[in-house]
C-alpha atoms as a PDB file:
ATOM      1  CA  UNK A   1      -8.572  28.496  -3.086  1.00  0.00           C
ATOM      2  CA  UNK A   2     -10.004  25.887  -1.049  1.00  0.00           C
ATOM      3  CA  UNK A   3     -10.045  23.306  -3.914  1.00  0.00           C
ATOM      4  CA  UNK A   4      -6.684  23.890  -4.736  1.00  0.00           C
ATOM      5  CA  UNK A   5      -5.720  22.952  -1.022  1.00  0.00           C
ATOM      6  CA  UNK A   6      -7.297  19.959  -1.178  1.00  0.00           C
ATOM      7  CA  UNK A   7      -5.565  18.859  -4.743  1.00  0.00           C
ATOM      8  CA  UNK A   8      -2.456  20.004  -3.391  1.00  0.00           C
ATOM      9  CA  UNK A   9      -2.905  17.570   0.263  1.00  0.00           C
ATOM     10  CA  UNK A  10      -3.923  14.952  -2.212  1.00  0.00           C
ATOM     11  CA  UNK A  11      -1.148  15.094  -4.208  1.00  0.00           C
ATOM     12  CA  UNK A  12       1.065  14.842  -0.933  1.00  0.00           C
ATOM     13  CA  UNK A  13      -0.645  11.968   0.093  1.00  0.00           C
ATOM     14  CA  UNK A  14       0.410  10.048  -2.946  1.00  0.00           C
ATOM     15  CA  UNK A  15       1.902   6.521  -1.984  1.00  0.00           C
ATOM     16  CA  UNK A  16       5.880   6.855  -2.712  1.00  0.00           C
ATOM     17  CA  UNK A  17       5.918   2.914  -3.006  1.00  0.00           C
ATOM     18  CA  UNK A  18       4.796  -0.455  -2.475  1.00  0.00           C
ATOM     19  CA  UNK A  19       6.027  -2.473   0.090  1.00  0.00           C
ATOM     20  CA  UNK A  20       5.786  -6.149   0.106  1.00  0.00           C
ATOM     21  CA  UNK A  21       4.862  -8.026   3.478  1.00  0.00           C
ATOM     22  CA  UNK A  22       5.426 -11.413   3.487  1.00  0.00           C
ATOM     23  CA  UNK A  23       3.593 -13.857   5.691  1.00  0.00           C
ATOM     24  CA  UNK A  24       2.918 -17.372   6.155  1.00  0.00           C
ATOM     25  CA  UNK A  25      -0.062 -18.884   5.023  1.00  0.00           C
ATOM     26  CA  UNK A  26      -1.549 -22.620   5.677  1.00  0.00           C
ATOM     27  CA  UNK A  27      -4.468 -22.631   3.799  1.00  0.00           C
ATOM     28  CA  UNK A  28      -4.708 -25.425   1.143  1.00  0.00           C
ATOM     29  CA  UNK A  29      -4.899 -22.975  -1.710  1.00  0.00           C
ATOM     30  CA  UNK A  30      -1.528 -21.957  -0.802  1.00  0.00           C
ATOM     31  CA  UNK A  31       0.295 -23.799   1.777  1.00  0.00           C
ATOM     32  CA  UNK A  32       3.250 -21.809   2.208  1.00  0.00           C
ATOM     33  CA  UNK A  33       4.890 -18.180   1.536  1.00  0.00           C
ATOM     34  CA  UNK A  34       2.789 -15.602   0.652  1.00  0.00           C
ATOM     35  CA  UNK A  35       3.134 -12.174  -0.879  1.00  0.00           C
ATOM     36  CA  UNK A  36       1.079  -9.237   0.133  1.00  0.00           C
ATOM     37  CA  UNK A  37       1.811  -5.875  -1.463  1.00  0.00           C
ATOM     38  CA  UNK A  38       0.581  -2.085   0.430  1.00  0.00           C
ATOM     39  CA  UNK A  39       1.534   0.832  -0.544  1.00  0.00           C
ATOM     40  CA  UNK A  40       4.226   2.807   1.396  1.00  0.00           C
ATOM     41  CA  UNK A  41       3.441   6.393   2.578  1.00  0.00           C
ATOM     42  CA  UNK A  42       6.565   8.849   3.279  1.00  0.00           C
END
């Protein structure tokens, strides 16, 4: 019973999406706009 608990919390805590977060970056590999991707929780 307890195992199934667990599956069933894990399955809740599946991420519904990915959001993107952009942000500015001034290395010299990039040097502009960058795109970071985490995943949403709802």
């Amino acid at each position: 019973m307890r195992r199934v608990r667990i599956f069933l919390r894990r399955l809740l805590q599946r991420p519904t999406g990915v959001r993107a977060v952009y942000f500015y970056c001034t290395c010299p590999f990039h040097d502009g706009l960058e795109v970071d991707y985490e995943l949403r929780y709802d």
